[in-house]
Protein backbone atom coordinates (compact mmCIF):
# COMPACT_ATOMS: atom_id res chain seq x y z
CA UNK A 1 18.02 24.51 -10.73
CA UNK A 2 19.58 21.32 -10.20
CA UNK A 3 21.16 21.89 -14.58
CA UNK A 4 22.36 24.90 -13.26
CA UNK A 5 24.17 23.48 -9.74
CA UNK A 6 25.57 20.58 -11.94
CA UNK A 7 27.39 23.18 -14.46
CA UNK A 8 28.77 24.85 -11.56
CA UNK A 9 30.28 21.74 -9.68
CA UNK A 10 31.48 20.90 -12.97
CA UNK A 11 33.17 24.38 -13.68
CA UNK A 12 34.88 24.13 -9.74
CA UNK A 13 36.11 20.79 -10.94
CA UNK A 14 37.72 22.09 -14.09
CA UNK A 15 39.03 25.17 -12.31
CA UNK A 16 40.35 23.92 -9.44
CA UNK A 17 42.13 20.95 -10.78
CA UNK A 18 43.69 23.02 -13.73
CA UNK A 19 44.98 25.81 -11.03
CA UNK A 20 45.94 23.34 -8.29
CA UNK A 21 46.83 19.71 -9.53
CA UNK A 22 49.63 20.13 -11.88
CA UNK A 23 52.91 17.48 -11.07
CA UNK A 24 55.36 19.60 -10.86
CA UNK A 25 53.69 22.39 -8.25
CA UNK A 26 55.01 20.84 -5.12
CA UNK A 27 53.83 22.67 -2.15
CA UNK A 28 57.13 21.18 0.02
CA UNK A 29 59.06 18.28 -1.87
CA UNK A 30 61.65 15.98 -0.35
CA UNK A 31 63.03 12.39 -0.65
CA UNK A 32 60.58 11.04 1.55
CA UNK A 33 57.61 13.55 1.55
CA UNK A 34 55.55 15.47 -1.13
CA UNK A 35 53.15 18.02 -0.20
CA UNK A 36 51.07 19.32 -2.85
CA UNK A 37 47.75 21.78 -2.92
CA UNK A 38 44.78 20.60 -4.95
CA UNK A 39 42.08 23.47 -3.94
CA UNK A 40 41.79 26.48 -1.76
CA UNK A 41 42.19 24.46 1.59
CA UNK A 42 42.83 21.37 0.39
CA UNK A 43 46.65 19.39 0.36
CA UNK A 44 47.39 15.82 -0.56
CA UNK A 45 50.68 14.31 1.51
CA UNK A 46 52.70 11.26 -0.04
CA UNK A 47 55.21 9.60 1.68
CA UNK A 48 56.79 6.03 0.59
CA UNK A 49 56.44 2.54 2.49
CA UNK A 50 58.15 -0.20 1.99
CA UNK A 51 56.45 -3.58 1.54
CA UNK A 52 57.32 -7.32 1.09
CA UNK A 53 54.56 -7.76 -1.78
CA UNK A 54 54.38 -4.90 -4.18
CA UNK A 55 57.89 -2.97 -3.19
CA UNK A 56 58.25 0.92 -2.16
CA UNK A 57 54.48 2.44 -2.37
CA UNK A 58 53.81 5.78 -2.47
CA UNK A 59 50.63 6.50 -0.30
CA UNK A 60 48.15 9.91 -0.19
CA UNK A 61 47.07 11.56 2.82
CA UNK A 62 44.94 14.57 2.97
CA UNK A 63 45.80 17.89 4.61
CA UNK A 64 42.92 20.68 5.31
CA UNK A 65 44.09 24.00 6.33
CA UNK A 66 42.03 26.95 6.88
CA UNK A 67 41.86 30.48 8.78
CA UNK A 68 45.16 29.25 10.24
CA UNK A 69 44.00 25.68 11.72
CA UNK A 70 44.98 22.40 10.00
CA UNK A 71 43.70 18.77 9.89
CA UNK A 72 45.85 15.54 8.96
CA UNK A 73 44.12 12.66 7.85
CA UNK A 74 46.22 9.42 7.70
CA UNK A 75 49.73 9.78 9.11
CA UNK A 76 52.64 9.87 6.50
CA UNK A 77 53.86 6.24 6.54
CA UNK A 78 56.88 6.41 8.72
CA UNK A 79 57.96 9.26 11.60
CA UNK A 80 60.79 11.00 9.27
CA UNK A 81 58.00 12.02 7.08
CA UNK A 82 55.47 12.80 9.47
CA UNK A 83 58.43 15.22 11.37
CA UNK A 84 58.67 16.46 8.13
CA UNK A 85 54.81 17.49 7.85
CA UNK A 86 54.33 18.41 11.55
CA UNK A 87 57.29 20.74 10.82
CA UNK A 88 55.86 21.99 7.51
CA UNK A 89 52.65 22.52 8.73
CA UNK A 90 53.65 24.31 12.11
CA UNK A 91 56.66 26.27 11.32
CA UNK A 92 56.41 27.40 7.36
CA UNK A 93 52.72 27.40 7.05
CA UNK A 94 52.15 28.96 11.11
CA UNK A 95 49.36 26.22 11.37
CA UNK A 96 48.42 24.98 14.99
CA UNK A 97 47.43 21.22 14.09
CA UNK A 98 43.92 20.48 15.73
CA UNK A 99 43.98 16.67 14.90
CA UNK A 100 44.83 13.73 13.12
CA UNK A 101 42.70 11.20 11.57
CA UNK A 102 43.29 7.75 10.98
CA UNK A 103 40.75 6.30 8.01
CA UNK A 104 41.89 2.43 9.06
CA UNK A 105 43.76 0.71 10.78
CA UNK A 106 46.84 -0.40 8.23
CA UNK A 107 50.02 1.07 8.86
CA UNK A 108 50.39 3.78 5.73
CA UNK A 109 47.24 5.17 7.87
CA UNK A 110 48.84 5.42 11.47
CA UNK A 111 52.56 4.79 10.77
CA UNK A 112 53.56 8.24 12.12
CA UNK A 113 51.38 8.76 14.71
CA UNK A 114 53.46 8.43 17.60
CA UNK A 115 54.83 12.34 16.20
CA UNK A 116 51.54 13.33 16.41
CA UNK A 117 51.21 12.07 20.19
CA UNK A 118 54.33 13.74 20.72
CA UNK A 119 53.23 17.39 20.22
CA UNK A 120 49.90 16.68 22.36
CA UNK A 121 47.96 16.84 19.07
CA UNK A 122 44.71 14.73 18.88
CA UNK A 123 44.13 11.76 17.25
CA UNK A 124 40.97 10.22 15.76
CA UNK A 125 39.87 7.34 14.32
CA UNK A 126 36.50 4.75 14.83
CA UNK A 127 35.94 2.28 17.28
CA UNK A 128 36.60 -0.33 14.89
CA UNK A 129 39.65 1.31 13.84
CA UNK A 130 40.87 2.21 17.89
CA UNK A 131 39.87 -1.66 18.16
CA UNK A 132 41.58 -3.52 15.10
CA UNK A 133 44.77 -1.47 15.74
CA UNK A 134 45.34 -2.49 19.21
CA UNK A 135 45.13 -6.05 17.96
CA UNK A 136 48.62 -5.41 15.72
CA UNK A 137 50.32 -4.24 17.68
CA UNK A 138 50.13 -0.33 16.02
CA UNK A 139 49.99 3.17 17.25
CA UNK A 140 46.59 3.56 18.64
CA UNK A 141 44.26 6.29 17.91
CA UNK A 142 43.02 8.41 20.88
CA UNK A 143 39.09 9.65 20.42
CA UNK A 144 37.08 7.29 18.82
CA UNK A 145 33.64 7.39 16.97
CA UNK A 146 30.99 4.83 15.49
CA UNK A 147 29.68 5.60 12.19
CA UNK A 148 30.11 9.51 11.84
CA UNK A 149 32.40 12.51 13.27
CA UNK A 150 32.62 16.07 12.00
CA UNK A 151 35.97 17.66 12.85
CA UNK A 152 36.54 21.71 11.65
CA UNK A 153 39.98 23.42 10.02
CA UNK A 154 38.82 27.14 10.85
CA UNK A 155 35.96 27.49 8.75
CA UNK A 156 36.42 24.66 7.05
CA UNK A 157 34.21 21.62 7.95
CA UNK A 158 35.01 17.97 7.06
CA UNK A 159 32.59 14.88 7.83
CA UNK A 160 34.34 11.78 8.38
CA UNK A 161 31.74 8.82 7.72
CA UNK A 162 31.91 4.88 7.50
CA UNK A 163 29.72 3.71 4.90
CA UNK A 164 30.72 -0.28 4.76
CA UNK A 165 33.38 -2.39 4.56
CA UNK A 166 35.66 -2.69 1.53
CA UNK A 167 39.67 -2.21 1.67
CA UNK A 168 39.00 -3.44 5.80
CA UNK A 169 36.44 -4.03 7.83
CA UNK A 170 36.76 -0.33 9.13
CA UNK A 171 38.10 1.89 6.56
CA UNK A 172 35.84 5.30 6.40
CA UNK A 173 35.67 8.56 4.28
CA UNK A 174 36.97 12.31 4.62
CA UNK A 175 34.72 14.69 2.80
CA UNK A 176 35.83 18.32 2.86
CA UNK A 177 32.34 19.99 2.06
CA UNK A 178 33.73 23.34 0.78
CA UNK A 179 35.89 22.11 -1.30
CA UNK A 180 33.76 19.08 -2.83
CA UNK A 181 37.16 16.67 -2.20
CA UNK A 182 36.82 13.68 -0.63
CA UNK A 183 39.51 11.48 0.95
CA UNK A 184 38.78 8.18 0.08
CA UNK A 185 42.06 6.44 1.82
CA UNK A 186 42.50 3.13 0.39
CA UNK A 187 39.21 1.87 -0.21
CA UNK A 188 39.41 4.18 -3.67
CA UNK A 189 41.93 3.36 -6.45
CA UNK A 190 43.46 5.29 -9.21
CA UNK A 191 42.64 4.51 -12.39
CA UNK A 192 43.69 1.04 -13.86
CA UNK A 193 44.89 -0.06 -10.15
CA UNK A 194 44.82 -3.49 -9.57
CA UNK A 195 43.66 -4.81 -6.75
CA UNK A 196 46.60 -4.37 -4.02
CA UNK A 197 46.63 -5.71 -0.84
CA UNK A 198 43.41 -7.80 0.15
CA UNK A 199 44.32 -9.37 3.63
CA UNK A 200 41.79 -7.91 5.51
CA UNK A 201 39.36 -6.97 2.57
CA UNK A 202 35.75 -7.74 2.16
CA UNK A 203 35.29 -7.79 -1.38
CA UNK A 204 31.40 -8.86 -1.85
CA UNK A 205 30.65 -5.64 0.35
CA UNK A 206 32.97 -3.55 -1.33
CA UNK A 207 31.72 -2.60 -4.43
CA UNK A 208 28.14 -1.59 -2.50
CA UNK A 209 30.32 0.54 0.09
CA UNK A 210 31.68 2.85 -2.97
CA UNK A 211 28.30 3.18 -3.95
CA UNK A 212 26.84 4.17 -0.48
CA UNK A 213 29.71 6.89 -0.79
CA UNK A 214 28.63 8.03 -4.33
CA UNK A 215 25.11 8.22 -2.92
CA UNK A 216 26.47 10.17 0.50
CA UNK A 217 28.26 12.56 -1.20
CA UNK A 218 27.36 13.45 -4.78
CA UNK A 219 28.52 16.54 -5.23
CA UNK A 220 32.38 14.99 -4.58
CA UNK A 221 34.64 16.96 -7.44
CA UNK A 222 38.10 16.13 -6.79
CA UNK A 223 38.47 12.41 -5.18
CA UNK A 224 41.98 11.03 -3.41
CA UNK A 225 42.85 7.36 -3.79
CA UNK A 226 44.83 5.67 -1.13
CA UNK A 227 47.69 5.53 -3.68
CA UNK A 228 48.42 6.48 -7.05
CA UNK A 229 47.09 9.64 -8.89
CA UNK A 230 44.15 12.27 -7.44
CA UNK A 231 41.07 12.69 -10.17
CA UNK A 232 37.44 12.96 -10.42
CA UNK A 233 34.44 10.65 -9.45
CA UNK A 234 35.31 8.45 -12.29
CA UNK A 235 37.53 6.96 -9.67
CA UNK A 236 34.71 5.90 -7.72
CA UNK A 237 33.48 4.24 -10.72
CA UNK A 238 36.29 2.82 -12.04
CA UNK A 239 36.75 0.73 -7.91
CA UNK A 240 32.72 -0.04 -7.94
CA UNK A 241 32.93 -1.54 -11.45
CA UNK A 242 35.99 -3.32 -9.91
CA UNK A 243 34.64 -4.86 -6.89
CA UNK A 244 31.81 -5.70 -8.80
CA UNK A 245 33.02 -7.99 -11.47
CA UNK A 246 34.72 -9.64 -8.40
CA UNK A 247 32.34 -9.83 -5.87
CA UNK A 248 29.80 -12.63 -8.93
């Protein structure tokens, strides 16, 4: 049985990134916001921040809309973008937006969330997250949680879960079980990333925290990197191997 489960998740890997995940299939595409579908419920946002050390950075965010309910996780980098989205979401797709969630506590996670505030639409994020943001200074997420929280789109259920530090101290997963995507903010990289931004990083836990999440959620298809290009689990092995070699 389990030969048999295994050919299917592969198959739903191989269909839904062929039918969803082409580059030029743009869901809504502007100057400073890209919205693009990568399986039946599933979206991945990028929007553009500007930084002192590596220059304009496109970052991913993941979208879940289902039975006419939608979920944001990370805030577009800047409020143009995320006015953008809000507008996308609520006025071409006739969503009503049931919460936003905030996977750490960098700005490309929470940059926008002021918008979200706005429109009296939840935010979410952990303690640790709630906790570290207040410290800079940042938007500041609403409901809080400790290790786990399971938030719905309709019918569509997606378990938010910190497994370790990596990328921060607080950074946590999105894991959209019907779907078999998971969100793995910037904590995941795309393949042949270097190492990016380490300021708040714990790299000898890191490389044990992807693993936890490879253990968690095993039947993950379709991953989402902080930046850079969507793809399989070989992401998650690509940022383990990583961290690894480092962490000696």
């Amino acid at each position: 049985m389990k030969f048999f489960a295994f050919i299917a998740l592969l198959l739903f890997a191989i269909q839904h990134q062929s039918a969803f995940s082409q580059d030029n299939e743009w869901a809504y595409n502007s100057e400073t916001l890209q919205i693009r579908q990568i399986s039946p419920n599933t979206f991945v946002h990028i929007s553009y921040l500007n930084t002192d050390d590596f220059g304009k950075v496109s970052c991913n965010g993941m979208i879940v809309i289902n039975d006419g309910e939608a979920l944001v996780f990370d805030t577009p980098a800047n409020e143009e973008a995320s006015l953008e989205l809000l507008d996308w979401l609520e006025k071409d797709q006739q969503t009503t937006v049931k919460g936003v969630v905030a996977t750490h506590f960098h700005w490309d996670c929470l940059g926008g969330l002021n918008e979200f505030h706005a429109r009296e639409i939840p935010s979410y994020a952990s303690s640790k997250t709630i906790g570290l943001a207040k410290v800079a200074g940042y938007p500041i997420p609403e409901n809080g949680f400790k290790k786990k929280m399971t938030l719905k789109a309709g019918n569509s259920t997606v378990i938010n879960q910190f497994l370790g530090e990596g990328h921060t101290k607080d950074n946590f997963v999105a894991y959209v079980s019907s779907d078999h995507v998971l969100f793995g903010g910037c904590m995941i990289k795309e393949l042949g990333a270097g190492n990016g931004y380490l300021g708040d990083a714990n790299v000898a836990a890191w490389s044990g925290t992807v693993r936890n999440v490879k253990s968690k959620f095993p039947e993950a298809a379709i991953v989402i990197p902080g930046h850079g290009k969507i793809g399989g689990t070989e992401l998650l092995d690509y940022t383990e191997e990583m961290f690894k070699k480092q962490s000696k």
